[in-house]
N, C-alpha and C. Protein backbone atom coordinates (compact mmCIF):
# COMPACT_ATOMS: atom_id res chain seq x y z
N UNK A 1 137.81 298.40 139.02
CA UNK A 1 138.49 297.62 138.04
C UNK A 1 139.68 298.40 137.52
N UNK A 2 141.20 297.78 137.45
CA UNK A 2 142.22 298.11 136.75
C UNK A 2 142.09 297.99 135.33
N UNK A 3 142.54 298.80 134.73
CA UNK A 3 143.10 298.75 133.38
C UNK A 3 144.83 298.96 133.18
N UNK A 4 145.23 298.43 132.25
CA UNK A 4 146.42 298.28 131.67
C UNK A 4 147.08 299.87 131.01
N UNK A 5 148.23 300.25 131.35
CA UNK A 5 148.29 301.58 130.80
C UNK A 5 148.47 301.55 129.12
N UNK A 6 148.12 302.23 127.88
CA UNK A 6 148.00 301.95 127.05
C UNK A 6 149.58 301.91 126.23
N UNK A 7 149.50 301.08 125.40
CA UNK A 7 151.08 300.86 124.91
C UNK A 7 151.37 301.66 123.93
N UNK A 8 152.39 302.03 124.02
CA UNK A 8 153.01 302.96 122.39
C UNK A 8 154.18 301.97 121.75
N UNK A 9 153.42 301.80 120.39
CA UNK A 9 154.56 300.86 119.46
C UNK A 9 155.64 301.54 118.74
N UNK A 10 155.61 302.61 119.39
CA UNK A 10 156.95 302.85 118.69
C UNK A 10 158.24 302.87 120.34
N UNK A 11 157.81 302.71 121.36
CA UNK A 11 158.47 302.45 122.55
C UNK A 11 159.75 302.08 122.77
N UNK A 12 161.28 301.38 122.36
CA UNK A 12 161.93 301.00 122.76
C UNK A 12 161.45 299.68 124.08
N UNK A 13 160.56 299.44 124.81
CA UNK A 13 160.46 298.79 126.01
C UNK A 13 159.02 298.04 125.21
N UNK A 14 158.55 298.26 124.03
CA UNK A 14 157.28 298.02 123.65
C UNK A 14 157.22 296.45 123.23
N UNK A 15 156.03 296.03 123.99
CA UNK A 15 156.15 294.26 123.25
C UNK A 15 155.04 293.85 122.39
N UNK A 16 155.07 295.39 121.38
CA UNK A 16 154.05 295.23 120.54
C UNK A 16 154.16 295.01 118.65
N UNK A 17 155.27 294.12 119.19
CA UNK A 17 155.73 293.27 117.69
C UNK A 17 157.03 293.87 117.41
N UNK A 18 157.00 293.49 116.09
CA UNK A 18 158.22 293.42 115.42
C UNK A 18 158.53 295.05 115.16
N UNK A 19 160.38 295.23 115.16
CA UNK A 19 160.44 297.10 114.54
C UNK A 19 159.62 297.33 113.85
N UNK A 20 159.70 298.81 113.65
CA UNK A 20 159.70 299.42 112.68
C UNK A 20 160.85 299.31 111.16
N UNK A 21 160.21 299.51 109.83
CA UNK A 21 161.03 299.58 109.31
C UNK A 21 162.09 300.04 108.91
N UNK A 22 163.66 299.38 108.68
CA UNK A 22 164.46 300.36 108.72
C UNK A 22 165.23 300.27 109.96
N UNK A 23 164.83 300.11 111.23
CA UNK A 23 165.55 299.85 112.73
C UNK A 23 165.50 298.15 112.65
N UNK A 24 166.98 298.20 113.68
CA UNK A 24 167.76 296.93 113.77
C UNK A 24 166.65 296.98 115.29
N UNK A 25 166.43 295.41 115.85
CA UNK A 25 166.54 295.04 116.77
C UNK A 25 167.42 295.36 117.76
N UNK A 26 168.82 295.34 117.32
CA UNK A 26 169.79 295.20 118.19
C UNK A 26 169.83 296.99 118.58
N UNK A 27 169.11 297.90 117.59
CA UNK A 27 169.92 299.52 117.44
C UNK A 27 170.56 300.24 119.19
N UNK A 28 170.15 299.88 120.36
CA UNK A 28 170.46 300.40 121.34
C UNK A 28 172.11 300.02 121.58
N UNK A 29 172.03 298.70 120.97
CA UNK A 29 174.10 298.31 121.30
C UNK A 29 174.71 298.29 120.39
N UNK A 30 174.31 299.39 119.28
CA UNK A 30 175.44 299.61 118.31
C UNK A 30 176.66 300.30 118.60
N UNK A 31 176.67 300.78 120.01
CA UNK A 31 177.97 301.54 120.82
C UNK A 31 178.67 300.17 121.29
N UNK A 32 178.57 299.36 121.41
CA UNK A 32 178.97 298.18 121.74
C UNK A 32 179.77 298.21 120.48
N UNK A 33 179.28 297.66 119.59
CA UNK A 33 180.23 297.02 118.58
C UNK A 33 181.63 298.38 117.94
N UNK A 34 181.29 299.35 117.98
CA UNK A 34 181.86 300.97 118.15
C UNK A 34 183.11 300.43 119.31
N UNK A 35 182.68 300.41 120.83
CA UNK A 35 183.63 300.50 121.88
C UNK A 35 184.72 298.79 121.75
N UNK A 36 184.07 297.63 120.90
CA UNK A 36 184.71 296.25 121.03
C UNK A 36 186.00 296.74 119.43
N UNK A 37 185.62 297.39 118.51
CA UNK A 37 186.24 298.30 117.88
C UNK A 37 187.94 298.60 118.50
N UNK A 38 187.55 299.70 118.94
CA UNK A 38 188.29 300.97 120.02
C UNK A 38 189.16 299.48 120.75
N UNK A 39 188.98 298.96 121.50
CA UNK A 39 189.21 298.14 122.43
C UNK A 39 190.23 297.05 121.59
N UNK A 40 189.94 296.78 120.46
CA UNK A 40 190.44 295.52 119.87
C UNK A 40 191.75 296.05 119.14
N UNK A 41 191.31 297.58 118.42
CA UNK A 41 192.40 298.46 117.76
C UNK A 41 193.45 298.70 118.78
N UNK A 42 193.33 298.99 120.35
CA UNK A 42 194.07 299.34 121.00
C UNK A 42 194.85 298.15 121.73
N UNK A 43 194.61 297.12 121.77
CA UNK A 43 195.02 295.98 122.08
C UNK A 43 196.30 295.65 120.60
N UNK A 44 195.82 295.76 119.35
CA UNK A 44 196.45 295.66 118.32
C UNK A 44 197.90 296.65 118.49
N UNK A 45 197.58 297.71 118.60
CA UNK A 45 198.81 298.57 118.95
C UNK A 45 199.25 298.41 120.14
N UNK A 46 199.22 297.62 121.16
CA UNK A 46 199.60 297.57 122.05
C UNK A 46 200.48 296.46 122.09
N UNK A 47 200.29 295.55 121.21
CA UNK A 47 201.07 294.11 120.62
C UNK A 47 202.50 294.94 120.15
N UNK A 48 202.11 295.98 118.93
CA UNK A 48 202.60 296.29 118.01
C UNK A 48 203.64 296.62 118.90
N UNK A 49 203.58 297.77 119.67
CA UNK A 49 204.33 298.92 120.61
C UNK A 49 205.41 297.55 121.25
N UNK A 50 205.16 296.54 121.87
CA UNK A 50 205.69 295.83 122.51
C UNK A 50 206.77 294.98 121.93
N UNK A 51 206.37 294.17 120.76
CA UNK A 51 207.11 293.92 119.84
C UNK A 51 208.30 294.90 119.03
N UNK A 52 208.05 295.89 119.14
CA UNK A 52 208.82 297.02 118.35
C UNK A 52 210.03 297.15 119.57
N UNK A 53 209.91 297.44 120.91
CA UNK A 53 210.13 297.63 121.64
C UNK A 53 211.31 296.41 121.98
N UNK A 54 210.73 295.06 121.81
CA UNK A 54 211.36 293.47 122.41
C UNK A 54 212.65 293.76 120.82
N UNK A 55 212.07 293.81 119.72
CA UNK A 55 212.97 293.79 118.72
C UNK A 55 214.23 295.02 118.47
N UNK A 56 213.84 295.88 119.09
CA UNK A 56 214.94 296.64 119.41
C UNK A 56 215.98 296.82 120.19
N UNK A 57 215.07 296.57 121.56
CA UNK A 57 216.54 296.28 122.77
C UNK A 57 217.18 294.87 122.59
N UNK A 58 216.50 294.10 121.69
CA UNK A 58 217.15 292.46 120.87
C UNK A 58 218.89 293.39 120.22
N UNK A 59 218.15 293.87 118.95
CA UNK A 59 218.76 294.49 118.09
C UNK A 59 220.06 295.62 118.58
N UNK A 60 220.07 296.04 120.02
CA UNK A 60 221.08 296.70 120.43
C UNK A 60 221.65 296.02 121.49
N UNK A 61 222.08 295.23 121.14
CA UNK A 61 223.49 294.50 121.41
C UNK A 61 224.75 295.43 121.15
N UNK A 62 225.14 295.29 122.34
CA UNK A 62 226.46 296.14 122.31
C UNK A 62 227.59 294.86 122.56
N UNK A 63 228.82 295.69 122.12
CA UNK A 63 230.25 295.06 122.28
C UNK A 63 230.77 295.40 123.55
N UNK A 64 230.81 295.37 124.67
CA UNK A 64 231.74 296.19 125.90
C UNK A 64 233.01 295.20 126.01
N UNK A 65 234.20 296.21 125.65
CA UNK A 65 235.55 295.91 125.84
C UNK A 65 235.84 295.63 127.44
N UNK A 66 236.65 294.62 127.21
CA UNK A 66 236.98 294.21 129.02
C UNK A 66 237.35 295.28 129.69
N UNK A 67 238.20 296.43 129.16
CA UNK A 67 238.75 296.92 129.79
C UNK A 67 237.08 298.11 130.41
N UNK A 68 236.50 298.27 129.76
CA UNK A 68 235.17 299.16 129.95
C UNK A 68 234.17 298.79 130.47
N UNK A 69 234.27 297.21 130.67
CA UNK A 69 233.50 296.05 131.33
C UNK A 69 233.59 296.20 132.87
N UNK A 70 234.95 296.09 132.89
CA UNK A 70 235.74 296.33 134.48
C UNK A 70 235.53 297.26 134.90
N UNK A 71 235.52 298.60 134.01
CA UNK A 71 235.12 299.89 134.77
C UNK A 71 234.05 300.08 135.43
N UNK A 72 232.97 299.49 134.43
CA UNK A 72 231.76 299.84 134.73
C UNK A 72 231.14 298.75 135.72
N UNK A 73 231.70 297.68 135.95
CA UNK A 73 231.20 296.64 136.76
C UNK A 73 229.91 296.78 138.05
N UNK A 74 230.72 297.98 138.67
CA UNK A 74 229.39 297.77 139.50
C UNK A 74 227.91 298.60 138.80
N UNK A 75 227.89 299.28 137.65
CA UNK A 75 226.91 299.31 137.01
C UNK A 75 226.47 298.25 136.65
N UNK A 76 227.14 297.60 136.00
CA UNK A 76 226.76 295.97 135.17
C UNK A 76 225.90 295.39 136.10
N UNK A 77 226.55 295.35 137.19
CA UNK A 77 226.16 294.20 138.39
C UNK A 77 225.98 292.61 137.86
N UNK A 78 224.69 292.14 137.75
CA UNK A 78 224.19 290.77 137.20
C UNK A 78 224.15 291.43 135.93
N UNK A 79 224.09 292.26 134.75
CA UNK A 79 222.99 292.13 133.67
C UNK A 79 224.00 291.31 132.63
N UNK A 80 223.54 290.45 131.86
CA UNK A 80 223.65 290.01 130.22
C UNK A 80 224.39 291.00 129.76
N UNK A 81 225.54 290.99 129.43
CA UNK A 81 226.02 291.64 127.97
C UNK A 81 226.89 290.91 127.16
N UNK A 82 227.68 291.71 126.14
CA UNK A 82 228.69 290.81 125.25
C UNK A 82 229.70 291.46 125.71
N UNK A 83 231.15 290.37 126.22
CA UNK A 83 232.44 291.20 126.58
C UNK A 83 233.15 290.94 125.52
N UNK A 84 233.84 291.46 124.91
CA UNK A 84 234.69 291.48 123.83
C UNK A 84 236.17 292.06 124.72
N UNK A 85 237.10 290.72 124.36
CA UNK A 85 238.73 290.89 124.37
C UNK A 85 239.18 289.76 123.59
N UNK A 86 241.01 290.20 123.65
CA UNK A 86 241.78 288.95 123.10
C UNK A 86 241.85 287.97 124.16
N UNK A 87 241.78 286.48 123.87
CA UNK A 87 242.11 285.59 124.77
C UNK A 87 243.90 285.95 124.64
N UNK A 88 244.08 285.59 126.28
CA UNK A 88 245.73 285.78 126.16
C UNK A 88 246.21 284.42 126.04
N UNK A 89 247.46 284.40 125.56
CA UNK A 89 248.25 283.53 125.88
C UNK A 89 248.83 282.95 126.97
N UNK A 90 248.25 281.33 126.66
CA UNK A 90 248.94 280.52 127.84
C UNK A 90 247.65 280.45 129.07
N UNK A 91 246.64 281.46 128.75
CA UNK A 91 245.62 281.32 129.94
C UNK A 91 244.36 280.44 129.89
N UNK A 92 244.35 279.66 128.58
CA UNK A 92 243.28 278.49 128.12
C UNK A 92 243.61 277.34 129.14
N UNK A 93 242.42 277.07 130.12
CA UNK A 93 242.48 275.59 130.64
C UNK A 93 240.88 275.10 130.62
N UNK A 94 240.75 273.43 130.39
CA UNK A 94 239.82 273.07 130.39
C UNK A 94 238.93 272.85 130.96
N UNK A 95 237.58 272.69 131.32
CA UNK A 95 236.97 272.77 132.85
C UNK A 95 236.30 270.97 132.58
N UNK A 96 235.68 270.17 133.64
CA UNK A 96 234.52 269.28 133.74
C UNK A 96 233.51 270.05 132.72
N UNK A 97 233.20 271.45 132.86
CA UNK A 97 232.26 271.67 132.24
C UNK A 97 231.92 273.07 131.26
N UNK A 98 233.47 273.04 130.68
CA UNK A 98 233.72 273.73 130.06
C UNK A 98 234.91 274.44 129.72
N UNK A 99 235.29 275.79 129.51
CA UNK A 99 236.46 276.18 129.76
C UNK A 99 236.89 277.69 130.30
N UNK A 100 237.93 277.69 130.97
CA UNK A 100 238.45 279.16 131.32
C UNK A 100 239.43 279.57 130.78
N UNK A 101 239.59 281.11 130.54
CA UNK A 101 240.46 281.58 129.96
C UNK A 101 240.31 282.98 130.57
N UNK A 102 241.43 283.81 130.07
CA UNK A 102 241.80 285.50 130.37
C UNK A 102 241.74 286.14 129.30
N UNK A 103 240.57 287.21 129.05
CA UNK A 103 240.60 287.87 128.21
C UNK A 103 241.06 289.36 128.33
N UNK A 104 241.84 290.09 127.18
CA UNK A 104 242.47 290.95 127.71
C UNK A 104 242.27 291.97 126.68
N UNK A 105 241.81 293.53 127.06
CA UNK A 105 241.65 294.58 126.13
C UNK A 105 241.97 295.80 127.14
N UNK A 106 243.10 296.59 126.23
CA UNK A 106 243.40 297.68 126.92
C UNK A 106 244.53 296.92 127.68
N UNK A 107 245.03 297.81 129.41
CA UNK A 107 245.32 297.04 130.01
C UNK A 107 244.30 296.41 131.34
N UNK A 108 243.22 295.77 130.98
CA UNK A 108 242.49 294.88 131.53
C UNK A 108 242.53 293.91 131.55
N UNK A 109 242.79 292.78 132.35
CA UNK A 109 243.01 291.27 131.77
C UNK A 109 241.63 290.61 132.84
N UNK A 110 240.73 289.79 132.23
CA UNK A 110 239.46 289.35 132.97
C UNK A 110 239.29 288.36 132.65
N UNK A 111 239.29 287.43 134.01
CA UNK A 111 238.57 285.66 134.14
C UNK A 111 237.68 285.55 133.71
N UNK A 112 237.24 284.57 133.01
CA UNK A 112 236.23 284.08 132.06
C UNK A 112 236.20 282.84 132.46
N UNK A 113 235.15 281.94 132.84
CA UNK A 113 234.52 280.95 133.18
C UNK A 113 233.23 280.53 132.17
N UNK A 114 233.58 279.89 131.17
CA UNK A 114 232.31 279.21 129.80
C UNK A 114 231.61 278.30 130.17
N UNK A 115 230.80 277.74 130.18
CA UNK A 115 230.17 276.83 130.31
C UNK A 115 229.85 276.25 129.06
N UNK A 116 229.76 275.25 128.69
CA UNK A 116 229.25 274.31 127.07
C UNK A 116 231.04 274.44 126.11
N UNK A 117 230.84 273.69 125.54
CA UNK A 117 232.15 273.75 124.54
C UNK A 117 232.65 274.64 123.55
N UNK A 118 233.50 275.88 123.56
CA UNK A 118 234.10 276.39 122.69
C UNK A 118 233.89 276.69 121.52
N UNK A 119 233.74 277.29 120.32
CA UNK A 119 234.09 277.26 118.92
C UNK A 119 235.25 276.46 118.39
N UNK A 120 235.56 275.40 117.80
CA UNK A 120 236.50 275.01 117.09
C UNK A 120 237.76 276.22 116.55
N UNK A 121 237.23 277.39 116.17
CA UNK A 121 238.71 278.13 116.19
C UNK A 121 239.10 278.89 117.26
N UNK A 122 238.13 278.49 118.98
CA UNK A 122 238.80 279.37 119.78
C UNK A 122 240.07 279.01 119.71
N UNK A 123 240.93 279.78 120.52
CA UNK A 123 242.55 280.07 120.51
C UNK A 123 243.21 280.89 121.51
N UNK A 124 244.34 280.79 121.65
CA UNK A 124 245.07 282.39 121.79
C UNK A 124 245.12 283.28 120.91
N UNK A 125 245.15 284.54 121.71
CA UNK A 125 245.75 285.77 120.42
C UNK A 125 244.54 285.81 119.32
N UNK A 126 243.12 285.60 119.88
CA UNK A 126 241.85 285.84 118.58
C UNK A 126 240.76 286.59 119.47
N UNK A 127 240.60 287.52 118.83
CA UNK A 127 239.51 288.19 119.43
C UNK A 127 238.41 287.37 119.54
N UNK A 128 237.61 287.70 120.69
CA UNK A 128 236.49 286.82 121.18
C UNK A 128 235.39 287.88 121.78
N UNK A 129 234.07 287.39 121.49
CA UNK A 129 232.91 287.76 122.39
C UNK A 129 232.22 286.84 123.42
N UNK A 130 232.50 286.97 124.66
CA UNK A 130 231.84 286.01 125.43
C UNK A 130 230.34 286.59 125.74
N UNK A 131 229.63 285.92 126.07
CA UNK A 131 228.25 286.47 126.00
C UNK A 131 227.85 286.00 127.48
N UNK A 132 227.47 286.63 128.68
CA UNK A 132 227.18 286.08 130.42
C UNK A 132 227.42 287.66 130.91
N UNK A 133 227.63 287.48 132.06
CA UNK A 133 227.21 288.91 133.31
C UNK A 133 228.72 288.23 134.23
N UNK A 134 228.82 289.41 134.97
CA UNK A 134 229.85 289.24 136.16
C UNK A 134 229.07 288.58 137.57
N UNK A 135 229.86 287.79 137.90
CA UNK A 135 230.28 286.48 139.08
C UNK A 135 231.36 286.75 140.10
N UNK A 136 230.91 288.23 140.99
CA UNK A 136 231.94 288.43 141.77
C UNK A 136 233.13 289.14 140.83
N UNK A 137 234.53 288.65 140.83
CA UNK A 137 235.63 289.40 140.05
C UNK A 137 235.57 288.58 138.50
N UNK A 138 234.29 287.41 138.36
CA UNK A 138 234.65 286.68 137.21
C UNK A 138 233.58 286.63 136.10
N UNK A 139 233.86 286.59 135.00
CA UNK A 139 232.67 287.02 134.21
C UNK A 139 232.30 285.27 133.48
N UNK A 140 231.07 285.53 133.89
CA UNK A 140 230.68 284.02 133.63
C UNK A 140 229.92 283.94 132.33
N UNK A 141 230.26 283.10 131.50
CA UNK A 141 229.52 283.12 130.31
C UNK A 141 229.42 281.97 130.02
N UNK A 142 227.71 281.66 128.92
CA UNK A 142 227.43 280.79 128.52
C UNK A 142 227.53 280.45 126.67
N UNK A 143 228.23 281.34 126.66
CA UNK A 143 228.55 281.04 124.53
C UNK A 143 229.79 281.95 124.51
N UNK A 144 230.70 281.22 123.36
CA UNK A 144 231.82 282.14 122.89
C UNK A 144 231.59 282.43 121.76
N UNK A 145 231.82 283.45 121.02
CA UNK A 145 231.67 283.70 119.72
C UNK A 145 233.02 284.52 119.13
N UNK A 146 233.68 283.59 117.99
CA UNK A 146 235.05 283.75 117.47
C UNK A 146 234.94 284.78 116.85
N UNK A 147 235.89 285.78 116.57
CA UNK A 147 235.80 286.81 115.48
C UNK A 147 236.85 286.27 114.31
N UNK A 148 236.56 287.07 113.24
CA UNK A 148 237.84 286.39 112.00
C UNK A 148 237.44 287.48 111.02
N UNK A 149 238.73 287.35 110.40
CA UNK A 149 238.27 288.58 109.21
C UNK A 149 237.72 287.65 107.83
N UNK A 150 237.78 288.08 106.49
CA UNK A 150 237.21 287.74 106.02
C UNK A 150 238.04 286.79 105.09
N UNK A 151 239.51 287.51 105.09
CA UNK A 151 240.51 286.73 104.96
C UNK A 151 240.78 285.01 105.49
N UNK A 152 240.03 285.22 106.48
CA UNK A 152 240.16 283.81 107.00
C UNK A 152 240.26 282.30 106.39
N UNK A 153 238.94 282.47 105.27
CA UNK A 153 238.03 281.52 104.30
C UNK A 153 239.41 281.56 103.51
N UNK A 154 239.60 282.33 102.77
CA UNK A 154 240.55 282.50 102.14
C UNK A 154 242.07 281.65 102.49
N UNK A 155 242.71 281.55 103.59
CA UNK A 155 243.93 281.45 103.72
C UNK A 155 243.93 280.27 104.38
N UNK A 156 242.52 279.86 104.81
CA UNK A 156 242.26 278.22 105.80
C UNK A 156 240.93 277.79 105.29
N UNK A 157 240.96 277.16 103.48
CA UNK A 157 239.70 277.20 102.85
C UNK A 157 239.55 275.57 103.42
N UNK A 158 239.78 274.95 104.34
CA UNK A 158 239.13 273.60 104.47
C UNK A 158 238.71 273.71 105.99
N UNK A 159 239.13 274.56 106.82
CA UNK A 159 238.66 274.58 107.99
C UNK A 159 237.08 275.07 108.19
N UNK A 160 236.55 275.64 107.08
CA UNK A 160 235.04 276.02 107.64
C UNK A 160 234.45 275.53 106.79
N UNK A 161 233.51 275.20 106.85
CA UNK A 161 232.35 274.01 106.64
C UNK A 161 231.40 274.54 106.40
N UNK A 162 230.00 274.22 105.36
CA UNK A 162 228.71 274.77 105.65
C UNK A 162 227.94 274.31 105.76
N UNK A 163 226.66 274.85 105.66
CA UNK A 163 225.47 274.16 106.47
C UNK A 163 225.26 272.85 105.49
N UNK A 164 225.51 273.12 104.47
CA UNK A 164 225.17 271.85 103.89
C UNK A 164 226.31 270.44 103.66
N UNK A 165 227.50 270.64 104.38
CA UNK A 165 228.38 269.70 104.30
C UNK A 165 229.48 270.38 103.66
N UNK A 166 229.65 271.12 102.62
CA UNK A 166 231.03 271.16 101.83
C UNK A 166 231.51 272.43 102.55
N UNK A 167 233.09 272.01 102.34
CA UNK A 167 233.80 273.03 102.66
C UNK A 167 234.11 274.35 101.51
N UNK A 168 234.19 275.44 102.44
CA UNK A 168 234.49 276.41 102.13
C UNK A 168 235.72 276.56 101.98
């Protein structure tokens, strides 16, 4: 005849009731909730790191002058930047789908191809930021952005408008 080997209730593996007092049921996976911890903190900084990271190379936006644009071109290759020159005179024509012009800084003068419609004070003779990458010898951009001093408001107080309707 077999017998059963005899049980110890204080066992971990023991199915001889309820803990002891004082011990959790769960006490073997309290490294669990420890490592989901560790794991959740590092995921948190890992958001953090990334975001810090997206908001900074946001935040460094540079100006590259045409003439430094051109230099560097085959660095540029395709990438996004802001070109900053004067539109010249006489080189504004309209496109189907947008407009071209020659912007000129230093002695650099560079084709510009826009796509979408203008600022109301583009012009000749006003500094401009086009915002696109180079297209072969032509720098293609999808926004213009006017520069003006501050004088501007001042000396043409009905031409700018604000968000809420009245002029400035």
């Amino acid at each position: 005849m077999t017998t059963a080997p005899p049980t110890n209730p204080g066992a971990p593996n023991s199915d001889a009731g309820p803990p002891a007092a004082g011990r959790s049921a769960d006490a073997p996976g309290r490294g669990n909730h420890t490592a989901r911890y560790v794991v959740a903190g590092l995921v948190l900084v890992g958001i953090l790191v990334f975001l810090v990271v997206k908001g900074l190379g946001s935040a460094l936006d540079f100006y590259l002058p045409a003439d430094q644009a051109v230099a560097q071109q085959a660095t540029l290759g395709s990438k996004t930047f802001n070109l900053e020159g004067v539109v010249q005179p006489g080189s504004i024509r309209s496109t189907p789908d947008g407009v071209d012009f020659v912007v000129t800084s230093g002695s650099a003068h560079l084709d510009v191809h826009n796509i979408g419609s203008p600022p109301q004070l583009f012009q000749a003779n006003i500094p401009v930021i086009a915002v696109g990458h180079f297209a072969g010898n032509l720098f293609a951009s999808d926004q213009i952005l006017v520069k003006h001093s501050s004088n501007y408001i001042a000396q043409h107080p009905t031409r700018v408008t604000a968000p809420n309707g009245s002029k400035r």
